[in-house]
N, C-alpha and C. Protein backbone atom coordinates (compact mmCIF):
# COMPACT_ATOMS: atom_id res chain seq x y z
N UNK A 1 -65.87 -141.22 31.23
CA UNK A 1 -66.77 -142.33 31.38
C UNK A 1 -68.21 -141.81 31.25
N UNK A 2 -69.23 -142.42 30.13
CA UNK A 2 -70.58 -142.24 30.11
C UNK A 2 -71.13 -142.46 31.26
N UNK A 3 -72.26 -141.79 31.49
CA UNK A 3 -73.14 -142.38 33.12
C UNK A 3 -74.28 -142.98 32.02
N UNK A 4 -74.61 -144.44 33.07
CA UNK A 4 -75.24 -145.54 32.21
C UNK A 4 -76.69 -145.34 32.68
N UNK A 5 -77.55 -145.50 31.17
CA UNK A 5 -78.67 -144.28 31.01
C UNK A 5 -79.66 -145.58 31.16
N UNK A 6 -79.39 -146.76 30.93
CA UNK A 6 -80.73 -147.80 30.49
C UNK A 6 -80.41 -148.74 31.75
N UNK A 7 -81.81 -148.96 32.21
CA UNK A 7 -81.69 -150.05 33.67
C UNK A 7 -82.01 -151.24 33.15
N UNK A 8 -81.27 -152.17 34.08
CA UNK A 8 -81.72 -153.65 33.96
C UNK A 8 -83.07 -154.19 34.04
N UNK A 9 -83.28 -155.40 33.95
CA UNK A 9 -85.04 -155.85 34.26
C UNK A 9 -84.58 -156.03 35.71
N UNK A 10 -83.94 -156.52 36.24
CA UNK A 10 -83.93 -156.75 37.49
C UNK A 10 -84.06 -155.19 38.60
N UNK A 11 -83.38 -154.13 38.10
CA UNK A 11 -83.37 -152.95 38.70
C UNK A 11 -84.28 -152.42 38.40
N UNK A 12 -85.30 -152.20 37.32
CA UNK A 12 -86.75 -152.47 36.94
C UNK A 12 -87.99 -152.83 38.34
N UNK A 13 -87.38 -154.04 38.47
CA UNK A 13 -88.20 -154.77 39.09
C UNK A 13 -88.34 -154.20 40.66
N UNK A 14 -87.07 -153.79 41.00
CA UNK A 14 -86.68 -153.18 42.26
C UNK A 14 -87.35 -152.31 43.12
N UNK A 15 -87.21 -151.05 42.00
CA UNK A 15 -87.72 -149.91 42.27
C UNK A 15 -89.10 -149.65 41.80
N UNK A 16 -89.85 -150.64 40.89
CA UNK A 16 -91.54 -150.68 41.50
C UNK A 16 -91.16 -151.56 42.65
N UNK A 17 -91.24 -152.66 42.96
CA UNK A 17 -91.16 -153.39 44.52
C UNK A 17 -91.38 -152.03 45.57
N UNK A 18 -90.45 -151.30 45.82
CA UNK A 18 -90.36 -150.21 46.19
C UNK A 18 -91.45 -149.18 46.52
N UNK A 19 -92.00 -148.73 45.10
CA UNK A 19 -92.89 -148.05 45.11
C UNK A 19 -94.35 -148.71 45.91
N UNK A 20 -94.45 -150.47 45.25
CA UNK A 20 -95.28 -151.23 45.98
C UNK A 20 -95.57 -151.42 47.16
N UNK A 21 -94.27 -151.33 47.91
CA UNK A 21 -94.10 -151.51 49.64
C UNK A 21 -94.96 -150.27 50.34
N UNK A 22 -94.49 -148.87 49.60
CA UNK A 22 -94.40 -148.06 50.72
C UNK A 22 -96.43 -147.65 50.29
N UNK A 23 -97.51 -148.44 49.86
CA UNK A 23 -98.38 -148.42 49.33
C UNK A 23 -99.16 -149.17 50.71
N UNK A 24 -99.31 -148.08 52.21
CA UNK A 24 -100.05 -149.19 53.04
C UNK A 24 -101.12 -149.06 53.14
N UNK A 25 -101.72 -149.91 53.74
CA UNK A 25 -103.44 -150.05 54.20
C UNK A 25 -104.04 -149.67 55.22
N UNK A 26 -105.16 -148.73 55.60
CA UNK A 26 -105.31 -148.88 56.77
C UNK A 26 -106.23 -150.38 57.29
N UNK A 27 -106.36 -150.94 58.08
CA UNK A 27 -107.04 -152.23 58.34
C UNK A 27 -107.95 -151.99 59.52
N UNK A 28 -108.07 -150.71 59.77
CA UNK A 28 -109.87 -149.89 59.87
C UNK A 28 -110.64 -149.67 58.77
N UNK A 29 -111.15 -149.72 58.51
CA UNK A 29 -112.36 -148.84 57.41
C UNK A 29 -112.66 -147.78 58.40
N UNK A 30 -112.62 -146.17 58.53
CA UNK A 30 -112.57 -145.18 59.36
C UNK A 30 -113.63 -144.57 58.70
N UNK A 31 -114.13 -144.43 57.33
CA UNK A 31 -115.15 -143.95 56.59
C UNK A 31 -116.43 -144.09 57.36
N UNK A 32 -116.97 -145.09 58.32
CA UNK A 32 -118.19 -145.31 58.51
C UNK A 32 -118.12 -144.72 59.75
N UNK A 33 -116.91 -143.67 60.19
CA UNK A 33 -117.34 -143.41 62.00
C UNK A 33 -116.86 -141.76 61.75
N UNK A 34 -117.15 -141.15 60.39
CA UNK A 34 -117.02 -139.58 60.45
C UNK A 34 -118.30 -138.86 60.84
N UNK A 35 -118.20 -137.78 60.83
CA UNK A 35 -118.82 -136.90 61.89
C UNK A 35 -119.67 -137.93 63.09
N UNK A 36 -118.75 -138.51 63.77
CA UNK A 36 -119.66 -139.49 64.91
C UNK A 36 -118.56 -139.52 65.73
N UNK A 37 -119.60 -139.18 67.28
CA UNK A 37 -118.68 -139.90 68.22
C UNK A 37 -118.31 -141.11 68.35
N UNK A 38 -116.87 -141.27 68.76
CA UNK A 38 -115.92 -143.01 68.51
C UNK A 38 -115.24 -142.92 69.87
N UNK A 39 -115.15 -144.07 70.50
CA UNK A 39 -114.52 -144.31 71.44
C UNK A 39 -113.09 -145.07 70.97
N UNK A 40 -112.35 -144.76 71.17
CA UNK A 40 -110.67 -145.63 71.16
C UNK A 40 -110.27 -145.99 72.14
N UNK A 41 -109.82 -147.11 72.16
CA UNK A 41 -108.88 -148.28 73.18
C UNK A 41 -108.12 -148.67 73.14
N UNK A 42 -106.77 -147.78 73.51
CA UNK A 42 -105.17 -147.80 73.55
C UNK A 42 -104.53 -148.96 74.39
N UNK A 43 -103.82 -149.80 74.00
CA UNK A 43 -103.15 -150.88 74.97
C UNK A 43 -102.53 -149.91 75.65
N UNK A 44 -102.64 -150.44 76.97
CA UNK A 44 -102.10 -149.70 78.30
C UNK A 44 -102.51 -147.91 78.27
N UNK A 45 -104.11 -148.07 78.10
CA UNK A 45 -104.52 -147.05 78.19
C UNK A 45 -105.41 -146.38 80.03
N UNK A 46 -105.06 -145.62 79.72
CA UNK A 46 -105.29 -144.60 80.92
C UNK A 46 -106.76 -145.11 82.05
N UNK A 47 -106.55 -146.40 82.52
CA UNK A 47 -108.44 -146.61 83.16
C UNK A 47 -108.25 -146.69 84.92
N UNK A 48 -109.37 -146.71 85.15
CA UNK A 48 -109.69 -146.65 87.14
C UNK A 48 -109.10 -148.46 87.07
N UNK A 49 -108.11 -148.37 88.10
CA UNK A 49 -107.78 -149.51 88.51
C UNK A 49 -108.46 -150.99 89.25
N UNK A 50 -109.73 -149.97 89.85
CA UNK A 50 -110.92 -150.88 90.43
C UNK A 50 -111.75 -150.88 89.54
N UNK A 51 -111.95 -150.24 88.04
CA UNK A 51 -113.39 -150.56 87.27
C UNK A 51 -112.93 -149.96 86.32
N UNK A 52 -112.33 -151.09 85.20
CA UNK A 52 -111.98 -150.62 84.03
C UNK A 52 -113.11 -149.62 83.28
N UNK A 53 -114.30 -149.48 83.32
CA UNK A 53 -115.60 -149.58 82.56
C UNK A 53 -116.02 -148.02 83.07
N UNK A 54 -115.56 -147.86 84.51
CA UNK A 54 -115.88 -146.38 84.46
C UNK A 54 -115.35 -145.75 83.53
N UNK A 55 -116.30 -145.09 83.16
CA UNK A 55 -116.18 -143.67 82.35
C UNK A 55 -116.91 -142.19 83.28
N UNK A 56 -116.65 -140.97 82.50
CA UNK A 56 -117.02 -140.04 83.11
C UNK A 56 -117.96 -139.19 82.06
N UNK A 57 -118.85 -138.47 82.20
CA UNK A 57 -119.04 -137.62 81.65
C UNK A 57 -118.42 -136.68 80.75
N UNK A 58 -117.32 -136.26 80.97
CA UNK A 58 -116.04 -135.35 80.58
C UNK A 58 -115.74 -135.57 79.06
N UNK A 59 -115.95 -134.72 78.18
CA UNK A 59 -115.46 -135.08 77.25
C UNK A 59 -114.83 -133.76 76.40
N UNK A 60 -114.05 -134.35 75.40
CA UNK A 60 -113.84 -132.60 74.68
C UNK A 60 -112.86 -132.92 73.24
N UNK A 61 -113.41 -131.93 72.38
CA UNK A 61 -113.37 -132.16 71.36
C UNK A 61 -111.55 -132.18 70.72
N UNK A 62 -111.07 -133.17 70.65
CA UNK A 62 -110.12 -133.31 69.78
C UNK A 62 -109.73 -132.76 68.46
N UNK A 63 -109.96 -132.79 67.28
CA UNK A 63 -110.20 -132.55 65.58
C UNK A 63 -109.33 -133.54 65.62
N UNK A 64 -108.12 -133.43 65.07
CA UNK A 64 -107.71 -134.07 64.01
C UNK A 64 -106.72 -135.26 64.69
N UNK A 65 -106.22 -135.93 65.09
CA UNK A 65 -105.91 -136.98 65.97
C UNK A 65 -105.18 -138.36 65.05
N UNK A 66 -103.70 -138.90 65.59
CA UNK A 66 -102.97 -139.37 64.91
C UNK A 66 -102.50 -140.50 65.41
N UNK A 67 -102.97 -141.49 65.73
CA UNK A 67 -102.52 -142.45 65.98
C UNK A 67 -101.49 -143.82 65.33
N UNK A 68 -100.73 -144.13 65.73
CA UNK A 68 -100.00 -144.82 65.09
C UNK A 68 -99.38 -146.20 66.25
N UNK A 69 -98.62 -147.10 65.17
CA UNK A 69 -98.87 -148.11 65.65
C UNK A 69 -99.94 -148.97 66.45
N UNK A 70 -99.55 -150.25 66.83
CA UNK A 70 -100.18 -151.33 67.28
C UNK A 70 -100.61 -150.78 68.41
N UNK A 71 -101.07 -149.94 69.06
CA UNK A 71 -101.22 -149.46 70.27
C UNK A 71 -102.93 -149.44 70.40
N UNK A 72 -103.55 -149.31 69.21
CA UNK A 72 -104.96 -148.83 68.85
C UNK A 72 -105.47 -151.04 68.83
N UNK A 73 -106.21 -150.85 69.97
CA UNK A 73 -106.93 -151.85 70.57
C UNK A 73 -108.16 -151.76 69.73
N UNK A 74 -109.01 -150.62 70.05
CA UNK A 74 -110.59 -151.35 69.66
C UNK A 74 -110.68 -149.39 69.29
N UNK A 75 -111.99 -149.37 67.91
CA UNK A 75 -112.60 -148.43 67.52
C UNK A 75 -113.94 -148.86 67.57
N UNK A 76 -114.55 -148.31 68.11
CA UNK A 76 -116.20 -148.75 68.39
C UNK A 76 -117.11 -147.19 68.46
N UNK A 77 -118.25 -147.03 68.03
CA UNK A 77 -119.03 -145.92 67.84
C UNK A 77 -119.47 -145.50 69.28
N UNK A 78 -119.87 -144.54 69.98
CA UNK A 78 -120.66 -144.27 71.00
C UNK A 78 -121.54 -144.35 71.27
N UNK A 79 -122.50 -144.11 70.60
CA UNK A 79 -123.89 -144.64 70.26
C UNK A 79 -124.43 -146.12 69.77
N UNK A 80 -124.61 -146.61 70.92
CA UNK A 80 -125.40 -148.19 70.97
C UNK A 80 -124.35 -149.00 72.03
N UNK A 81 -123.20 -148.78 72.71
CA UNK A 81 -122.29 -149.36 73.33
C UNK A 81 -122.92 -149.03 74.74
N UNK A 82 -122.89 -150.46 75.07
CA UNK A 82 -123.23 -150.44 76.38
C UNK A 82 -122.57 -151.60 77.25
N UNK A 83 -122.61 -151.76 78.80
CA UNK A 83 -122.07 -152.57 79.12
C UNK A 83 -122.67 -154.31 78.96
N UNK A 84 -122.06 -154.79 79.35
CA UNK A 84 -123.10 -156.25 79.71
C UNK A 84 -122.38 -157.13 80.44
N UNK A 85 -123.47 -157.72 81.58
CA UNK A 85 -122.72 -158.94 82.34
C UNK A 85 -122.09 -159.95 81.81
N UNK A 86 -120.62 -160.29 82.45
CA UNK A 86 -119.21 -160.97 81.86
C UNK A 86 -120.04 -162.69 82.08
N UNK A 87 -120.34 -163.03 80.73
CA UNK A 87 -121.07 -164.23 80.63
C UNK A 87 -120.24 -165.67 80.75
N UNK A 88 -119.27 -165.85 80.77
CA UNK A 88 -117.69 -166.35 81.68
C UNK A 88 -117.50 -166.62 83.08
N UNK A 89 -118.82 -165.76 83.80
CA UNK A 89 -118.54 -165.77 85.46
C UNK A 89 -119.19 -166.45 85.89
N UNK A 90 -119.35 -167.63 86.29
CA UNK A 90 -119.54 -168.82 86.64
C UNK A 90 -120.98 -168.13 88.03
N UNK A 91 -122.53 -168.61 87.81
CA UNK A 91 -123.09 -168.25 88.99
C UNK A 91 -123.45 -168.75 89.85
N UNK A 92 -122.95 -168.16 91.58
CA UNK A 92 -122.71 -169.07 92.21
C UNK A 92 -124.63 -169.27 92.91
N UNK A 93 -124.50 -170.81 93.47
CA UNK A 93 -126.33 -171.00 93.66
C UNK A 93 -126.20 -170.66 95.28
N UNK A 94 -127.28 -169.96 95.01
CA UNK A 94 -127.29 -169.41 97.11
C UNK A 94 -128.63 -170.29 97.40
């Protein structure tokens, strides 16, 4: 028995599909936060239970860092982030 040398259009069609799929996106643009400090915000990430917002001084250099999946909340630069009063909180009149 010959082994059959010419593919269908449909099996054609397949195996680009294929090639098409595994073609993903990132849906950061990451280009605009190299050589810069970036803060990341992991769902169910590591914070003070009484004050999400503390931070510490402490920091240290990572390099190369891999995150994956839906877990990656927020990418925001370090420089210009600051806090601000939760404009939602109703003020009470004394």
């Amino acid at each position: 028995m010959k082994p059959r040398i010419e593919q269908t259009e449909q099996e054609r069609h397949l195996v680009t599909a294929d090639k098409e799929k595994k073609k993903k996106e990132s849906i950061f643009d990451l280009s605009k936060y190299i050589d810069k400090t970036i803060r990341v915000k992991f769902q169910g990430g590591r914070e003070d239970p009484d004050d999400q917002y503390k931070l510490t001084e402490d920091t240290r250099q990572l390099g190369l860092v891999v995150c994956r999946g839906t877990s990656v909340v927020l990418i925001c630069p370090q420089d210009g982030m600051e806090a601000i009063p939760n404009p939602f909180i109703q003020q009470q009149e004394g």
